[in-house]
C-alpha atoms as a PDB file:
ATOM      1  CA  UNK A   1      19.618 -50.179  38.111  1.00  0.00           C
ATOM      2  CA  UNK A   2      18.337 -52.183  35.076  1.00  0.00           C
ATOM      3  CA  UNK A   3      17.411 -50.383  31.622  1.00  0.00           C
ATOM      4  CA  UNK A   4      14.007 -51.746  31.351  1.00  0.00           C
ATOM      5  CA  UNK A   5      12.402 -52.519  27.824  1.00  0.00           C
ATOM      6  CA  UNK A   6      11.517 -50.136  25.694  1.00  0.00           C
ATOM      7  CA  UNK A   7       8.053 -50.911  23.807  1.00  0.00           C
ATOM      8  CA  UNK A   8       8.832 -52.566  20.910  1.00  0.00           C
ATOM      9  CA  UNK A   9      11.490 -54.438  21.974  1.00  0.00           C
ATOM     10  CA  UNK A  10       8.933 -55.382  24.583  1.00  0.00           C
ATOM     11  CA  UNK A  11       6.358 -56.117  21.765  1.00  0.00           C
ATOM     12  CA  UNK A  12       8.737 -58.736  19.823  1.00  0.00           C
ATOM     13  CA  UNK A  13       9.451 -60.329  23.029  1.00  0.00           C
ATOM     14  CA  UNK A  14       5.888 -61.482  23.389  1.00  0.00           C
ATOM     15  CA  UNK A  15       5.762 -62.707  19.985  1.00  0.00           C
ATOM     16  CA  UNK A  16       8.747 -64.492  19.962  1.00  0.00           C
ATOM     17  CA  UNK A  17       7.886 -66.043  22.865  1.00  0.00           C
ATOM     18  CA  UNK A  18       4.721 -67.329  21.039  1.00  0.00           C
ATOM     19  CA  UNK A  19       6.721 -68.482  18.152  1.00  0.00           C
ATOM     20  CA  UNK A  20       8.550 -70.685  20.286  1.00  0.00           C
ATOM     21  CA  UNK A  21       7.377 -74.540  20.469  1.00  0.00           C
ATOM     22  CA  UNK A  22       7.986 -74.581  24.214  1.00  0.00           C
ATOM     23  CA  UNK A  23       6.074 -73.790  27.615  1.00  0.00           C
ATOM     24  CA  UNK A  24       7.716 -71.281  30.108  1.00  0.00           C
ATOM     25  CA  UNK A  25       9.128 -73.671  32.277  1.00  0.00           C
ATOM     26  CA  UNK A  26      11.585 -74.795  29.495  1.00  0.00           C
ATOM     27  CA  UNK A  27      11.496 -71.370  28.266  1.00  0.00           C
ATOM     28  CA  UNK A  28      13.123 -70.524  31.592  1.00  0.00           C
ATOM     29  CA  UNK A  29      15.330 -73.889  31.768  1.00  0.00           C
ATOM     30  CA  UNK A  30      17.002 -72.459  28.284  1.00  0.00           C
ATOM     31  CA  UNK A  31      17.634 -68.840  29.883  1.00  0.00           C
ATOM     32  CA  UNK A  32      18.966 -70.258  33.184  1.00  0.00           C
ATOM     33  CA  UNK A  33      16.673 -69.533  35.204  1.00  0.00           C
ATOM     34  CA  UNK A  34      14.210 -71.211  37.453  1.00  0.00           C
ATOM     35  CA  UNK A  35      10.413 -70.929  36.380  1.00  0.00           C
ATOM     36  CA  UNK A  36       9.380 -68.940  38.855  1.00  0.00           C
ATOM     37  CA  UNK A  37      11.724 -66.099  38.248  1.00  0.00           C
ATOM     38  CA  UNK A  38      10.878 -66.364  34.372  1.00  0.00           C
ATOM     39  CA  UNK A  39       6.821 -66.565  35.576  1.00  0.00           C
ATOM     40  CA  UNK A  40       7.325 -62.899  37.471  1.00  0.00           C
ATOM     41  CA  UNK A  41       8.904 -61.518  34.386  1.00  0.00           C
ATOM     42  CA  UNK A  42       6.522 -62.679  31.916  1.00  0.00           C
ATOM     43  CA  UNK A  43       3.494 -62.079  34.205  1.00  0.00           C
ATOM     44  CA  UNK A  44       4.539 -58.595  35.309  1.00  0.00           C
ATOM     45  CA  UNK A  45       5.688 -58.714  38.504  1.00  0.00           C
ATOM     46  CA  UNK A  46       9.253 -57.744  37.534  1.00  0.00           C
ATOM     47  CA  UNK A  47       9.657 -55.488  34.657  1.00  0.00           C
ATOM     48  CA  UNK A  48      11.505 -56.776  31.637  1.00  0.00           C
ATOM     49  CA  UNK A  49      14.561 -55.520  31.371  1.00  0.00           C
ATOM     50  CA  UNK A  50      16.956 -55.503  28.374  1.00  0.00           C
ATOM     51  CA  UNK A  51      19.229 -57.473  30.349  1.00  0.00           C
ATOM     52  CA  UNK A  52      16.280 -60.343  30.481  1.00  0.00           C
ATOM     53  CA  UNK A  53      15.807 -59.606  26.348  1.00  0.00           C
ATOM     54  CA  UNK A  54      19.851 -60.405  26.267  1.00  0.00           C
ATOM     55  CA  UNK A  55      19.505 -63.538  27.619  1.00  0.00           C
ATOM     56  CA  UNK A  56      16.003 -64.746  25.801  1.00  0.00           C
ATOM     57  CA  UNK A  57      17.800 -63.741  22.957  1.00  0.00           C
ATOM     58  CA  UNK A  58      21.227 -65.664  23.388  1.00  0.00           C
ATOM     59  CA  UNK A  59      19.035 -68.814  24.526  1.00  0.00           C
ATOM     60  CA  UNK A  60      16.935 -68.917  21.469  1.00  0.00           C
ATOM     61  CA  UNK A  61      17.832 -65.905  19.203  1.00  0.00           C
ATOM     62  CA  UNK A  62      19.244 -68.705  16.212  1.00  0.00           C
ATOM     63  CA  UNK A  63      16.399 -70.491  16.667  1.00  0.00           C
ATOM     64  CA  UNK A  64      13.755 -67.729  16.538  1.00  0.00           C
ATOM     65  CA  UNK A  65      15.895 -67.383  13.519  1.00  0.00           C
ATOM     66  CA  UNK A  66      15.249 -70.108  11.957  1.00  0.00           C
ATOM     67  CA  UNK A  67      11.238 -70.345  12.904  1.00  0.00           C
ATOM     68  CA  UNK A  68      10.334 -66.928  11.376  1.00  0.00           C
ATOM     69  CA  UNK A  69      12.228 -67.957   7.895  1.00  0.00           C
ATOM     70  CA  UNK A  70      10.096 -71.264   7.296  1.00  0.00           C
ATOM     71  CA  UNK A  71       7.218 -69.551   8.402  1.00  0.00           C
ATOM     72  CA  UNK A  72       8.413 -66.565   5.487  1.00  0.00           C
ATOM     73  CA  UNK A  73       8.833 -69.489   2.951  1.00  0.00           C
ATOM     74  CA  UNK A  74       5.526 -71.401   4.169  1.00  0.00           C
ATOM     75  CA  UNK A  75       3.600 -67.868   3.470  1.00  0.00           C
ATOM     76  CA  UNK A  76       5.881 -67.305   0.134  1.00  0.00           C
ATOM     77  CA  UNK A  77       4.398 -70.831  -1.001  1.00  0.00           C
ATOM     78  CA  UNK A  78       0.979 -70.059  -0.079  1.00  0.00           C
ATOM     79  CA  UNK A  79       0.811 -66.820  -2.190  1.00  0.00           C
ATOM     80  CA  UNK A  80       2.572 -68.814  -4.999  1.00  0.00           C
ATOM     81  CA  UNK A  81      -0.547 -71.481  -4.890  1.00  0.00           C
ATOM     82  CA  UNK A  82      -3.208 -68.905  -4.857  1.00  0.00           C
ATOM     83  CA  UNK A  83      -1.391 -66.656  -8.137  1.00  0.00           C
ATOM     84  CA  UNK A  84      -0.800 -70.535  -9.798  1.00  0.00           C
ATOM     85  CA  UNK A  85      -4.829 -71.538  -9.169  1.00  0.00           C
ATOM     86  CA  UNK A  86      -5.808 -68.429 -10.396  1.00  0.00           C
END
């Protein structure tokens, strides 16, 4: 049977999911899978399993990537601004 997600694994899923500039039907088309199934994961209907995480992950892992380190330099350059105006 299927490990399934442990809590914080579980956690970053469903912010990574946010980060990403996609709905979960393309979500789903990136994983391999058809909506539906991706729907019953994200919904609760299946539990999310680190197989599932695997596979998110693969799909858009480099990508999440490179999200969170413009948003790090977009926050870097805000907090820059606000010491320069100072």
């Amino acid at each position: 049977m299927a490990q399934r997600a442990d809590g914080e694994s579980l956690s970053r899923f469903l912010q990574d999911r946010e980060l990403l500039p996609y709905n979960d039907a393309e979500i789903a088309r990136g994983m391999g899978m058809d909506r539906s199934n991706f729907s019953s994961y994200v919904n609760g209907h299946l539990p999310i399993t680190k197989s599932f995480l695997r596979r998110f992950y693969s799909a858009f892992g480099e990508e999440l990537q490179g999200i969170r380190e413009k948003k790090r330099g977009i926050l870097r350059t805000r907090e820059w601004e606000r010491g320069w105006r100072r």
